[in-house]
Protein backbone atom coordinates (compact mmCIF):
# COMPACT_ATOMS: atom_id res chain seq x y z
CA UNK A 1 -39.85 15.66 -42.10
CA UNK A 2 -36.14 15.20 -41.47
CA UNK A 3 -36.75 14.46 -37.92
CA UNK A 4 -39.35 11.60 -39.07
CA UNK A 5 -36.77 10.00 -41.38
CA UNK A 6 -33.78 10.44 -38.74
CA UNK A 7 -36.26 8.10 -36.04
CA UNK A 8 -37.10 6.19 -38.60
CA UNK A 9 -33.35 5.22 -39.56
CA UNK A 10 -32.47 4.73 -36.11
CA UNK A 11 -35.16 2.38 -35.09
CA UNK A 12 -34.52 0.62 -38.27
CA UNK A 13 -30.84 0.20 -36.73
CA UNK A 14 -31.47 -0.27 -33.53
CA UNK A 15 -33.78 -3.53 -35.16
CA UNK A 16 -31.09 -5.08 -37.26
CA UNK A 17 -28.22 -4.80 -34.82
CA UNK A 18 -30.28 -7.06 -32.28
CA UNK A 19 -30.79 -9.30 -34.91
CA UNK A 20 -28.71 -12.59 -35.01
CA UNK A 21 -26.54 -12.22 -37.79
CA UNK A 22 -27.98 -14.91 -39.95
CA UNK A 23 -30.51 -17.07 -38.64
CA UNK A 24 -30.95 -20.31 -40.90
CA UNK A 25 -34.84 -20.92 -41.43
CA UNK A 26 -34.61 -24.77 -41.95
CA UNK A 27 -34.82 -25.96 -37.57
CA UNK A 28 -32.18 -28.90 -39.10
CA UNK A 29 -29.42 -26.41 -39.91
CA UNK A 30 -30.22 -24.97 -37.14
CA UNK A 31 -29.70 -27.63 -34.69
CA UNK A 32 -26.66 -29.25 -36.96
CA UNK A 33 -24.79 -25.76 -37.72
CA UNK A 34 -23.78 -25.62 -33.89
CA UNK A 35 -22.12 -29.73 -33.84
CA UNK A 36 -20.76 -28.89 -37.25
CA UNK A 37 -18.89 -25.68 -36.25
CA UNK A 38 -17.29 -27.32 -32.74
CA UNK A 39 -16.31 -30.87 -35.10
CA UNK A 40 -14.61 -28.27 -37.58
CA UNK A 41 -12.78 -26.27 -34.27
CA UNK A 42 -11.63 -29.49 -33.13
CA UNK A 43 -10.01 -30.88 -36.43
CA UNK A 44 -8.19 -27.58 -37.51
CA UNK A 45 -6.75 -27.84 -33.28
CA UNK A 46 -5.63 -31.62 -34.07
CA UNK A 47 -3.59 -30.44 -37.11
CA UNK A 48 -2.59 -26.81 -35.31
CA UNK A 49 -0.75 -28.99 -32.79
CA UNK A 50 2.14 -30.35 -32.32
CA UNK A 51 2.10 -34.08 -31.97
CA UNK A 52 3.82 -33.51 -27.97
CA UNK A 53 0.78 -31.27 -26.88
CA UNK A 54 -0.96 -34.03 -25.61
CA UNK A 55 -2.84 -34.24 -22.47
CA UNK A 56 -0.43 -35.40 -19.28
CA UNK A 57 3.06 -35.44 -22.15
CA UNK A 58 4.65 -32.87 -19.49
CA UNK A 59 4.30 -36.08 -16.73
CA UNK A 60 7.71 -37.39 -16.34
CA UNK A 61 7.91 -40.99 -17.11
CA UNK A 62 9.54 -41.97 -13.67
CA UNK A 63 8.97 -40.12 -10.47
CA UNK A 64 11.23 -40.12 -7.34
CA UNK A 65 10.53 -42.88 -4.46
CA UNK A 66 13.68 -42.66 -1.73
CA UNK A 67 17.30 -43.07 -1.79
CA UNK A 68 19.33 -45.38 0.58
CA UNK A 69 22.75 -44.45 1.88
CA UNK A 70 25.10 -47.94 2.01
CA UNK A 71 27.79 -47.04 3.42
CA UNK A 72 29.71 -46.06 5.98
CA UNK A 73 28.69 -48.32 8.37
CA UNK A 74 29.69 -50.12 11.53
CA UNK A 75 31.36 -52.82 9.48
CA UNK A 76 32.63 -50.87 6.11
CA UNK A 77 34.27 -47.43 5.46
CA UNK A 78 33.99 -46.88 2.07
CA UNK A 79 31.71 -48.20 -0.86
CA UNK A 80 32.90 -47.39 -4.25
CA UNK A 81 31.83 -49.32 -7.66
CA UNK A 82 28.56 -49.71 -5.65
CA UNK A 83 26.28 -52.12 -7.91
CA UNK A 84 22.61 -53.34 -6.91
CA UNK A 85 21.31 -56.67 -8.31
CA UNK A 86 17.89 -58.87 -7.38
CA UNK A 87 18.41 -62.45 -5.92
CA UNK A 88 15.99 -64.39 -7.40
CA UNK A 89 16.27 -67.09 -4.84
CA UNK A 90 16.14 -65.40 -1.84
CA UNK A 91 13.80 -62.66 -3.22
CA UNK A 92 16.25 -59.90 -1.89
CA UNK A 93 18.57 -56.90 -3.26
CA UNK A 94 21.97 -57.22 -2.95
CA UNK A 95 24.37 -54.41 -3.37
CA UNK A 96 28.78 -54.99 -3.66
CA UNK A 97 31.03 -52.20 -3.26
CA UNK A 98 34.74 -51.60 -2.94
CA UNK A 99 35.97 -51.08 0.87
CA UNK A 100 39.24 -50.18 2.60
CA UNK A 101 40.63 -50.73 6.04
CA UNK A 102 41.41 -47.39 6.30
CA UNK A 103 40.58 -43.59 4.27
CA UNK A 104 43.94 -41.82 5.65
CA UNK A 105 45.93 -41.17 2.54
CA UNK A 106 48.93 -43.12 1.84
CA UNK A 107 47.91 -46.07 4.02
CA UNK A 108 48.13 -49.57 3.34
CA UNK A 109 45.99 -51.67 5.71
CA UNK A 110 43.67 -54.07 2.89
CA UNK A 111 41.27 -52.98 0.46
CA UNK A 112 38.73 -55.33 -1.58
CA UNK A 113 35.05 -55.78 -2.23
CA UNK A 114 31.90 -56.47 0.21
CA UNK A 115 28.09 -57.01 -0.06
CA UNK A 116 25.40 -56.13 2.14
CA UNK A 117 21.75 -57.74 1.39
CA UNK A 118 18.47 -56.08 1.52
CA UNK A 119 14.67 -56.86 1.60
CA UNK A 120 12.23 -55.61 -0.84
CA UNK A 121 11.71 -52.70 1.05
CA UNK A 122 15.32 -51.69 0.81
CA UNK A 123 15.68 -52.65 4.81
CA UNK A 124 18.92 -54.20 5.61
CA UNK A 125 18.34 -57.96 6.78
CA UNK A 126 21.90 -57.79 8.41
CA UNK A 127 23.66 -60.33 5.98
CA UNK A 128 26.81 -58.78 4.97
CA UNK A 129 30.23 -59.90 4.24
CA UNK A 130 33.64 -59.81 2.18
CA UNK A 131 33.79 -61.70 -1.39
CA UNK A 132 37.63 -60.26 -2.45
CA UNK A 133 40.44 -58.93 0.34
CA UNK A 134 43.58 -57.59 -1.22
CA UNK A 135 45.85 -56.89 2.14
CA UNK A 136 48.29 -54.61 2.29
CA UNK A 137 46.92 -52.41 -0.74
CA UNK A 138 45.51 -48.96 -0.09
CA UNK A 139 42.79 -49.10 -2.66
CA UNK A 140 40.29 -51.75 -3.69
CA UNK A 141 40.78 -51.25 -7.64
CA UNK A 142 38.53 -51.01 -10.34
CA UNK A 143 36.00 -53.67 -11.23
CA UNK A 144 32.93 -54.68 -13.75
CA UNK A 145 30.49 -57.29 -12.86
CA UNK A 146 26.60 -58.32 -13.56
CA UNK A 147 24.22 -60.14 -12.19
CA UNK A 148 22.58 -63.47 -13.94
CA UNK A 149 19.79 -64.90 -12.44
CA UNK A 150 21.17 -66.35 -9.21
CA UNK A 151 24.92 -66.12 -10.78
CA UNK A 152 27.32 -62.63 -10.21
CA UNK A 153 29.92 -62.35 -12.38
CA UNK A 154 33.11 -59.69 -11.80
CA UNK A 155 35.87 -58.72 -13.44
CA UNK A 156 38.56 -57.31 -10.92
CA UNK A 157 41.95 -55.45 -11.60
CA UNK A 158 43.35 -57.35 -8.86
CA UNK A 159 46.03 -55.56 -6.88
CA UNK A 160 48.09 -58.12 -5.82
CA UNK A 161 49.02 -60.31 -8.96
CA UNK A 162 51.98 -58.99 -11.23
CA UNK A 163 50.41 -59.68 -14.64
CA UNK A 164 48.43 -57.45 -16.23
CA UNK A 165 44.80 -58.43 -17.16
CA UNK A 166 41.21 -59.55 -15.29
CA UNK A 167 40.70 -61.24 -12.24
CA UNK A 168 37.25 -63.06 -13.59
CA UNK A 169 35.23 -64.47 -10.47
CA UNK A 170 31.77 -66.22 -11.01
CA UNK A 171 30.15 -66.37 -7.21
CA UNK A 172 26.70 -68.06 -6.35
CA UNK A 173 25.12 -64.95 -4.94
CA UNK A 174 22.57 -67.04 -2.39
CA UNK A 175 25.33 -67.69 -0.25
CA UNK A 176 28.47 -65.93 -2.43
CA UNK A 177 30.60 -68.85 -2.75
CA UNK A 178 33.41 -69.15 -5.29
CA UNK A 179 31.98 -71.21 -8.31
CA UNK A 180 34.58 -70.39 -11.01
CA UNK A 181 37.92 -68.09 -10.97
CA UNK A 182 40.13 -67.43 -14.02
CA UNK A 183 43.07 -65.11 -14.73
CA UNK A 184 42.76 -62.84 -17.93
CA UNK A 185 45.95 -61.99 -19.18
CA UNK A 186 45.75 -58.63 -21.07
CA UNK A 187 48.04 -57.03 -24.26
CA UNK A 188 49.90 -54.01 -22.24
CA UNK A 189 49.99 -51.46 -22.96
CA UNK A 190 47.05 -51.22 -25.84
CA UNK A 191 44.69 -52.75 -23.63
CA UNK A 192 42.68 -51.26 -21.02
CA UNK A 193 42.01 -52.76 -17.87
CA UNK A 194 40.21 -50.30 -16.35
CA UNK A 195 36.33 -49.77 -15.53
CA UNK A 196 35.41 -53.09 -17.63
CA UNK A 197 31.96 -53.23 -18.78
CA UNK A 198 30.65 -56.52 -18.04
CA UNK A 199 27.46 -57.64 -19.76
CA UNK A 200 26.39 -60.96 -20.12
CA UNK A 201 24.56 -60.63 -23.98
CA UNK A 202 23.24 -63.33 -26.25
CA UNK A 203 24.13 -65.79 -24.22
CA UNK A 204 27.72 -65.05 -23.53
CA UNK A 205 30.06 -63.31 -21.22
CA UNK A 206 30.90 -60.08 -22.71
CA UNK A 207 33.60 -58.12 -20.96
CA UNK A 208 35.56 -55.11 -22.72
CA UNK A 209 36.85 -52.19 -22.74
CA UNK A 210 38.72 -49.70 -24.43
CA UNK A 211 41.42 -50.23 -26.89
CA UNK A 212 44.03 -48.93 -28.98
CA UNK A 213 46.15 -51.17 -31.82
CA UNK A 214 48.94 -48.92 -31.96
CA UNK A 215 49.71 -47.19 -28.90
CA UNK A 216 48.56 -46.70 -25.17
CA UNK A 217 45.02 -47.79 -24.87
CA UNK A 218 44.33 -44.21 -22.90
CA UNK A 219 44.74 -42.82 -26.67
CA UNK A 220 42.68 -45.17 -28.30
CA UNK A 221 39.14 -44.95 -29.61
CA UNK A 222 37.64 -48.44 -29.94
CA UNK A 223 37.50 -51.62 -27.68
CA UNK A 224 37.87 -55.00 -27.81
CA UNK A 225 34.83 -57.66 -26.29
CA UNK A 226 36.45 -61.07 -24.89
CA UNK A 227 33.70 -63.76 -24.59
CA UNK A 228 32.84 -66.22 -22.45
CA UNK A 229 30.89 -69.46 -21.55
CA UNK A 230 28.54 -69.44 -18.22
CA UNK A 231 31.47 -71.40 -17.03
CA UNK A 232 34.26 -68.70 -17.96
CA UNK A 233 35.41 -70.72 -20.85
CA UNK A 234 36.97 -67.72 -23.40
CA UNK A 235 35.24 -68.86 -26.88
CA UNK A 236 36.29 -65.51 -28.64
CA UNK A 237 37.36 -61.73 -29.25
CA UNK A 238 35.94 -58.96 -31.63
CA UNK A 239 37.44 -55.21 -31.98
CA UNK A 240 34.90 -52.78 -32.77
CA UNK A 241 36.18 -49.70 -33.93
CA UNK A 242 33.22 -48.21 -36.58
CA UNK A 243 32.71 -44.90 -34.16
CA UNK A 244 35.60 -43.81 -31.93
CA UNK A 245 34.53 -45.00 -27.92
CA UNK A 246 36.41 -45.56 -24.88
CA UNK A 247 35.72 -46.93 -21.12
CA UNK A 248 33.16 -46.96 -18.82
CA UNK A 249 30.25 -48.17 -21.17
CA UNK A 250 27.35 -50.12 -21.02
CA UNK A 251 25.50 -52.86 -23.06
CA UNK A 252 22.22 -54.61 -24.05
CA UNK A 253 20.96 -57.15 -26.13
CA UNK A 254 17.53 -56.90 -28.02
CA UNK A 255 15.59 -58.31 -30.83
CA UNK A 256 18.71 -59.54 -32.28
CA UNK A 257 20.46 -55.79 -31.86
CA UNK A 258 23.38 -55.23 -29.68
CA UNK A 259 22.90 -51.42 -27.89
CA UNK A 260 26.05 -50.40 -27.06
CA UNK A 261 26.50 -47.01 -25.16
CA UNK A 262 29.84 -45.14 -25.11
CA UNK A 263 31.29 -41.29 -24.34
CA UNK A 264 33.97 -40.82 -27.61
CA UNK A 265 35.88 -39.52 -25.69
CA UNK A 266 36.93 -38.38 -21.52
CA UNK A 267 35.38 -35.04 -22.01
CA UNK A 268 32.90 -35.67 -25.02
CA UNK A 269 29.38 -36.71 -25.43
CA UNK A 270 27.39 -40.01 -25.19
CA UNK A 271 26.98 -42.05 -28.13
CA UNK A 272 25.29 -44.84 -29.04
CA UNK A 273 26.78 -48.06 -31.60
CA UNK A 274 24.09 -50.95 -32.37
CA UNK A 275 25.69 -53.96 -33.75
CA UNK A 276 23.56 -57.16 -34.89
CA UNK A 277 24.11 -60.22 -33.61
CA UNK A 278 27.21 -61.21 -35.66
CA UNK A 279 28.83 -57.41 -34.70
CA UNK A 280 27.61 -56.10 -38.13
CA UNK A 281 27.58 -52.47 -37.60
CA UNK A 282 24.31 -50.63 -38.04
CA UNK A 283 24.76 -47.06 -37.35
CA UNK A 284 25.15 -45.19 -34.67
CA UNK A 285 23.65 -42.04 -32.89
CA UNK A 286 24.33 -39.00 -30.87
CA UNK A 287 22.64 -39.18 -27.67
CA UNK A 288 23.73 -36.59 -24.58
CA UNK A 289 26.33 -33.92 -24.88
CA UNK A 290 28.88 -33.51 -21.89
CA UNK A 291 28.39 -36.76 -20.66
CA UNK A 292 30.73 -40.08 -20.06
CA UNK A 293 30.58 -43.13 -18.35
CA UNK A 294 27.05 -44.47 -18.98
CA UNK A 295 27.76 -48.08 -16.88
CA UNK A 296 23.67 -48.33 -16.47
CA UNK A 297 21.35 -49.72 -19.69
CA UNK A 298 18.04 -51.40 -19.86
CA UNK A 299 14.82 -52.05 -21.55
CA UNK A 300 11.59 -52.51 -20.22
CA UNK A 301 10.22 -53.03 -23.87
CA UNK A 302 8.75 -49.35 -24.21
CA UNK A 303 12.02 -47.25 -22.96
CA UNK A 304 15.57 -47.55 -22.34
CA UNK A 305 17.14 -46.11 -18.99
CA UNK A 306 20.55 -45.03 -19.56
CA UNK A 307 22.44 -44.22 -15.74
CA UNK A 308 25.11 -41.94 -16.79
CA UNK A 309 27.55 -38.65 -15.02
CA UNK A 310 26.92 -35.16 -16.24
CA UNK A 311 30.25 -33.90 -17.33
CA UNK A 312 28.66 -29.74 -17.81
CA UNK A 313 29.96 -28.97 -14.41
CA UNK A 314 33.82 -27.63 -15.73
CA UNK A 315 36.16 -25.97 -15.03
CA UNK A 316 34.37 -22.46 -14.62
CA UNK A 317 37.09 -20.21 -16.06
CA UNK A 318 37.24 -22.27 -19.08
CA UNK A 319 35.33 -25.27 -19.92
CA UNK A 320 37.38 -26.47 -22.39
CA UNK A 321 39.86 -27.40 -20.22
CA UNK A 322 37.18 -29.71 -18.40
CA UNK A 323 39.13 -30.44 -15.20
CA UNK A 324 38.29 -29.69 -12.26
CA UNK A 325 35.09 -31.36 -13.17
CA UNK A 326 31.82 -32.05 -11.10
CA UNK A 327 29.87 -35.08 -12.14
CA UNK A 328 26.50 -35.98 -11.19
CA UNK A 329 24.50 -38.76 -11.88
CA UNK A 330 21.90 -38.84 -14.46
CA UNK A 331 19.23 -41.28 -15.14
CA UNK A 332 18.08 -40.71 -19.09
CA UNK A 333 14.76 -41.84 -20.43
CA UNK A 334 14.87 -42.96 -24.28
CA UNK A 335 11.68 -44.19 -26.79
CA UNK A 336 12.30 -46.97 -28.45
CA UNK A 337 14.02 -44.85 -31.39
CA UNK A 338 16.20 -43.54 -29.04
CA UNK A 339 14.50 -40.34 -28.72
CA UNK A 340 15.14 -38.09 -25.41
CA UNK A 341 12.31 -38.10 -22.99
CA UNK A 342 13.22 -37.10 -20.02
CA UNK A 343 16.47 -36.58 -17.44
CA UNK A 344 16.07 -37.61 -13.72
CA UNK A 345 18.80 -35.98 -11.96
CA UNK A 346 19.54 -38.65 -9.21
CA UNK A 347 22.04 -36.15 -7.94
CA UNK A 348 22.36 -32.33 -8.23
CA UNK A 349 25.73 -30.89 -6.17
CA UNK A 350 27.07 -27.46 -7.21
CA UNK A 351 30.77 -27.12 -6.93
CA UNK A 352 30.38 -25.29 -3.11
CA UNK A 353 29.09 -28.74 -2.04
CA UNK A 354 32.65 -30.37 -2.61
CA UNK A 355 31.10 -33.61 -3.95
CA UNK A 356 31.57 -35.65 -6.98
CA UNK A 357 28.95 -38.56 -8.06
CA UNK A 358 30.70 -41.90 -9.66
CA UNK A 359 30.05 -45.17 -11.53
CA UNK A 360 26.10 -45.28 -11.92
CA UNK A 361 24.34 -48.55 -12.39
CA UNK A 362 20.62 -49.07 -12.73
CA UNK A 363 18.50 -52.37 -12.68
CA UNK A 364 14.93 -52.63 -12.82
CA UNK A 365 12.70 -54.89 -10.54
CA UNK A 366 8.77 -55.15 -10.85
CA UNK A 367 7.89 -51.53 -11.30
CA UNK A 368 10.48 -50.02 -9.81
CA UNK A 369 13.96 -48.79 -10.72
CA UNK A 370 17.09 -48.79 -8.54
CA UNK A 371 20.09 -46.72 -9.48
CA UNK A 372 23.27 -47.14 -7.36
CA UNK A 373 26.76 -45.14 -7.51
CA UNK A 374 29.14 -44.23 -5.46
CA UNK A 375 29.80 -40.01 -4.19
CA UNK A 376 33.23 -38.89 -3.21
CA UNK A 377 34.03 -35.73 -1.43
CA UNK A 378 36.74 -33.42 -2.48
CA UNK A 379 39.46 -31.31 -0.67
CA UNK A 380 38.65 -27.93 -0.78
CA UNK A 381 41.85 -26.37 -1.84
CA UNK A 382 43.78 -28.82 -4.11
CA UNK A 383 39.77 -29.37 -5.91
CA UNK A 384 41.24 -33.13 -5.96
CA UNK A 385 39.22 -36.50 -4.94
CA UNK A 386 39.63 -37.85 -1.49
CA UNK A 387 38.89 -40.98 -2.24
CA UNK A 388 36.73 -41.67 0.50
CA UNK A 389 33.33 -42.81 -1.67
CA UNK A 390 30.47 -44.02 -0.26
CA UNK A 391 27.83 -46.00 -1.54
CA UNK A 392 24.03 -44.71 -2.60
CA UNK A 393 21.16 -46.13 -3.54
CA UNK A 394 17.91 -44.22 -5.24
CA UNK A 395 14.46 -45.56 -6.54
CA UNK A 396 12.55 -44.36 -9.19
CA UNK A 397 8.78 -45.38 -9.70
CA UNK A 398 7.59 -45.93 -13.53
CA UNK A 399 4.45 -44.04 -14.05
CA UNK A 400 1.62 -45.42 -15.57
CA UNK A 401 0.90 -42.70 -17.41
CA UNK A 402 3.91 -42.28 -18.88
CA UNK A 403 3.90 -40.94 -22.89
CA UNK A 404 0.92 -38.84 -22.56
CA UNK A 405 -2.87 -39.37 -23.28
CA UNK A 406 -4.62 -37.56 -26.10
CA UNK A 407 -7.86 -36.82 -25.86
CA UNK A 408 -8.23 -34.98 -29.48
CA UNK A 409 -9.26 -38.12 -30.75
CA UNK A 410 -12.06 -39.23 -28.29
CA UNK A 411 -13.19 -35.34 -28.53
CA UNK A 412 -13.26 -35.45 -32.59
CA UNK A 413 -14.90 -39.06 -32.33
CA UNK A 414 -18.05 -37.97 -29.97
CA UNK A 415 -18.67 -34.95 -32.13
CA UNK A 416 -18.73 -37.44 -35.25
CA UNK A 417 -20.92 -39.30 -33.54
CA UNK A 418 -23.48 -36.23 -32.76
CA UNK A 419 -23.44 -35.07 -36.27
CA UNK A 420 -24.56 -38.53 -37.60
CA UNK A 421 -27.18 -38.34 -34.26
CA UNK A 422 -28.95 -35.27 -35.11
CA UNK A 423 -28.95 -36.06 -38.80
CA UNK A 424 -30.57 -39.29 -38.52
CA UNK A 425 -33.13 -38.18 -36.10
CA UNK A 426 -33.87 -35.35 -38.42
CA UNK A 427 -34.31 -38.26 -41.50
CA UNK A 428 -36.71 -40.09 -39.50
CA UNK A 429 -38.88 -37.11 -38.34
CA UNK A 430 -38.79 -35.79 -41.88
CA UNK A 431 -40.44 -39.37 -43.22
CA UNK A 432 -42.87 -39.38 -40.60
């Protein structure tokens, strides 16, 4: 008897474990339980996630094309402050650069600035030339300039005239003859002259740079903008001082915002100042940490490309003390709230490769962006600049799939739709 009720339990078993574990009667539920249950997977996933796991978020925005050495050449030894700009009117790149006659130290041959044109492919067409000689100097000095339209405007701390201020030169880049030249007398010793950041904003001349009321301008932490006509008539000054800034900056104009970019200080981080259009301040925000001279800013409307140097390369026994540093050139991708998303490094040298990236600029044409700065070499002992920069060029391709796709939505949208499918067809079968 016991071995009757023992089969009997175990067939009984054997029965209910191949059994589904509940099987709805009604053929509806049946067929709807199945769309319901993968519609209720995919809405608890859309809320599990974060809002950056989206489909193609981890594509960078921009994506590497080439890079174009300058300089040296046949014709120029050096490019420092190397700056690309588009020609409108002759539908080709130009890029101007500080040479010298000569990179053996303490020599005094003639230093000044050049240009060498391009075609849209970045080919040289052979149409070169020098726009400012300084002879007898051994350097070609700093400078700031932009490109409007047809129009380049630079600033030059010229190396040959006794005052202190801005050499301002307005050329006619088709053919680089002089249209306009004026002398800009500076207030020495609060003023500096140094790595101007020229802008032309709102349409004005903007050129400024650091400042300091009460002392050396090297110690101060705000600048002053001097403004100008298209003709280089001055038609005003504002100090802006709300968040402590120095040289080697960049600006932008925008819906009525001025974007102005800024380290606070040498060995500090990137911020950024917006202004309105009367130099109301607005606010500021933090933006990169070991970082400085951010010379590079535009908008294409959906991001902002910041060209910047990388200060994190220190002094490896203490990084405090920041010198010797190692800059490298960084191309930053913001949202439109000035949100990080993503760092191109345009270059990448460790401290064994004796190089130092300088003085990025970046301009955008079509689909296509073109950084330029200049990359000195460094002696080997002394871990000091030899001031023998050369001139680079690299191009960045905007992707078109650049902030991501998410496909949550289209996947919660066709399950919608094959709930409400099935439920109808099951309504009209029903009636018939």
């Amino acid at each position: 008897m016991s071995e009757n009720l023992y089969e009997f339990k175990k067939k009984r078993a054997e029965r209910l474990l191949s059994r589904p574990f509940w099987k709805p009667k009604c053929k509806f539920l049946r067929t709807l339980l199945p769309s319901l249950t993968v519609l209720l997977c995919l809405l608890l996933a859309e809320y599990s996630l974060p809002a950056s796991a989206t489909v193609g978020a981890q594509q960078p925005p921009i994506e590497f094309v080439r890079s174009i050495q300058v300089t040296p050449d046949d014709e120029f030894l050096t490019g420092s402050f190397a700056r690309i700009n588009y020609v409108p009117a002759t539908s080709r790149f130009v890029v101007t650069f500080g040479i010298k006659a000569s990179t053996e130290p303490n020599t005094s041959l003639g230093a000044g600035y050049a240009f060498k044109e391009y075609n849209l492919d970045m080919q040289e067409t052979g149409k070169s030339g020098i726009i400012q000689w300084y002879p007898n100097v051994p350097g070609a000095g700093d400078s700031g300039s932009c490109m409007v339209n047809n129009t380049y405007y630079c600033a030059f701390v010229s190396q040959t005239n006794p005052e202190y201020g801005w050499t301002i030169i307005k050329y006619d880049a088709t053919n680089w003859t002089r249209l306009e030249e004026l002398f800009f007398p500076l207030e020495e010793p609060n003023q500096g002259n140094y790595d101007p950041c020229v802008a032309y904003v709102n349409g004005q001349l903007d050129i400024c740079n650091q400042y300091n009321p009460s002392g050396i301008w090297q110690q101060g932490f705000s600048s002053r903008h001097y403004f100008f006509t298209a003709d280089l008539q001055p038609i005003g000054m504002v100090t802006v001082d709300d968040t402590p800034h120095i040289s080697g900056a960049s600006i932008i104009y925008e819906d009525g915002i001025y974007y102005y970019v800024s380290a606070n200080v040498y060995n500090g981080a990137l911020v950024l100042m917006k202004y309105d259009s009367d130099w109301n301040y607005l606010g500021m925000k933090n933006l990169m940490p070991q970082a400085h001279w951010s010379q590079g800013l535009l908008s294409d409307g959906r991001f902002f490309y910041l060209a910047y140097l990388d200060t994190s390369l220190r002094n490896p026994d203490n990084p405090e003390i920041f010198f010797p540093v190692y800059p490298n050139v960084r191309l930053a991708v913001f949202d439109r709230d000035w949100n990080l998303v993503h760092i191109e490094n345009v270059t990448d040298f460790a401290r064994s490769d004796h190089k130092k990236g300088g003085r990025p600029w970046v301009i955008l044409h079509g689909n296509l962006l073109y950084v330029s700065y200049d990359v000195d070499t460094v002696n080997v002992t002394t871990e000091e600049e030899e001031l023998k920069w050369q001139a680079h060029v690299s191009i960045y391709e905007i992707s078109e799939l650049s902030e991501g796709v998410d496909l949550m939505w289209p996947l919660l949208t066709v399950g919608i739709i094959s709930v409400a499918a099935i439920a109808i067809a099951y309504a009209i079968k029903k009636k018939r």
